[in-house]
Protein backbone atom coordinates (compact mmCIF):
# COMPACT_ATOMS: atom_id res chain seq x y z
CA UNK A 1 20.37 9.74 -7.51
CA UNK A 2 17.77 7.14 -8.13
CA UNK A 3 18.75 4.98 -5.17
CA UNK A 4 18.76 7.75 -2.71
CA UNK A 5 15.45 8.57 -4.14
CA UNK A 6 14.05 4.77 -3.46
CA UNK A 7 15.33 5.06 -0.12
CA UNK A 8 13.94 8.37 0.09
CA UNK A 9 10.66 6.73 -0.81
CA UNK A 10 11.02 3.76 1.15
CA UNK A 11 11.20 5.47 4.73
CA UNK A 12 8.22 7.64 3.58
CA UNK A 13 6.20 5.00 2.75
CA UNK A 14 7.28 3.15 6.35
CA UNK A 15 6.70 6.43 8.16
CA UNK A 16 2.80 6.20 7.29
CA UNK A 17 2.47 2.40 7.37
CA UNK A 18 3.82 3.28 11.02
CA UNK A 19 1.80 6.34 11.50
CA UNK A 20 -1.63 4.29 10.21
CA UNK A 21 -0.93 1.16 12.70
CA UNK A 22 -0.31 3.73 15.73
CA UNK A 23 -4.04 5.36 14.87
CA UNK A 24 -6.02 3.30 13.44
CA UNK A 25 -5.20 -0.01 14.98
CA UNK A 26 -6.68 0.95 18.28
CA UNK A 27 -9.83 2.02 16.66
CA UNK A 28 -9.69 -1.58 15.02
CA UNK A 29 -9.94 0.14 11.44
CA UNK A 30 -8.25 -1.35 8.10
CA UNK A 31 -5.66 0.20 5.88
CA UNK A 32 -5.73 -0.95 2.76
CA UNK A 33 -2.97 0.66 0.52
CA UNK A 34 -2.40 0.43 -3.59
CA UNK A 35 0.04 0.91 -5.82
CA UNK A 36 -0.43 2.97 -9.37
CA UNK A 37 1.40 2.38 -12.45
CA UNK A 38 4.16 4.71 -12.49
CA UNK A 39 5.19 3.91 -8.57
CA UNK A 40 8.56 2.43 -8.18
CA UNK A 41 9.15 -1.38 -7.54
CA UNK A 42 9.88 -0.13 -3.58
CA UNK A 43 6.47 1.03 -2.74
CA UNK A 44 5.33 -2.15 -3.65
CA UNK A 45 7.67 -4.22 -1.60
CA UNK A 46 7.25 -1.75 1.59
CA UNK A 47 3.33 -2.24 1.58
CA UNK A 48 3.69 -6.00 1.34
CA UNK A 49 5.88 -6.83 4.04
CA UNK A 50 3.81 -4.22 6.71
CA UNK A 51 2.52 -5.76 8.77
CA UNK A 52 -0.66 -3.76 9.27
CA UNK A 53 -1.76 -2.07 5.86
CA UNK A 54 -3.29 -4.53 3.74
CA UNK A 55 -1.70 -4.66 0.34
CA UNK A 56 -4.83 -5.81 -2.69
CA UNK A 57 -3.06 -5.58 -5.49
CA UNK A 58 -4.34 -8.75 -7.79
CA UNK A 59 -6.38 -9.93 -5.52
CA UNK A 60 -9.92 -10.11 -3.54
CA UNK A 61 -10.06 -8.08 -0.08
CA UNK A 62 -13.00 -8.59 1.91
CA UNK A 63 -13.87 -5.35 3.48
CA UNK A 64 -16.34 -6.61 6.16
CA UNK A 65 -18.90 -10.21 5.54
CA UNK A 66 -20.58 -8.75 3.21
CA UNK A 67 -18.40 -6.57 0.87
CA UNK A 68 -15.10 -7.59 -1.40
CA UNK A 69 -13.14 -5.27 -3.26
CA UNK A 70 -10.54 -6.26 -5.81
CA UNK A 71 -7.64 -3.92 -7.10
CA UNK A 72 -4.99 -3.58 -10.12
CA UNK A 73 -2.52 -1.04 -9.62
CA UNK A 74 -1.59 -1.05 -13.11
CA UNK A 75 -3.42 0.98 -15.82
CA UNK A 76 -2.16 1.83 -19.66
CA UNK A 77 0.17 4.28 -20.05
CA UNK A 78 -1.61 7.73 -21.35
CA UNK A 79 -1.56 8.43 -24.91
């Protein structure tokens, strides 16, 4: 059940990476995508091998010259 359910996820996840490129890339707008905490190990890998949607996870992302953003898709777990 949980492999059909990654897969599941997986072609979800590809879907909009798909969907975003076909829309916004002809408007010349950014995707930038991020993982949470409690997302499976596949969401990560689909967003990092598209080849559109930025991935920032643990790292700096400039935005546009003058604005960077950094992200960490990983919080503590709730009490």
């Amino acid at each position: 059940m949980e492999r059909i359910f990654n897969e599941l996820i997986k072609e979800n996840i590809q879907q909009w990476c798909k969907l975003a490129e076909e829309r916004l890339k002809p408007l010349n707008k950014k995707v930038i995508i991020n993982i949470g905490n409690d997302d499976p190990p596949v969401c990560e890998e689909v967003l990092r091998n598209s080849d559109y949607v930025i991935y920032p996870n643990e790292k700096v992302v400039w935005i546009d010259e003058d604005h960077e953003m950094i992200s960490l898709g990983y919080s503590n777990l709730t009490p």
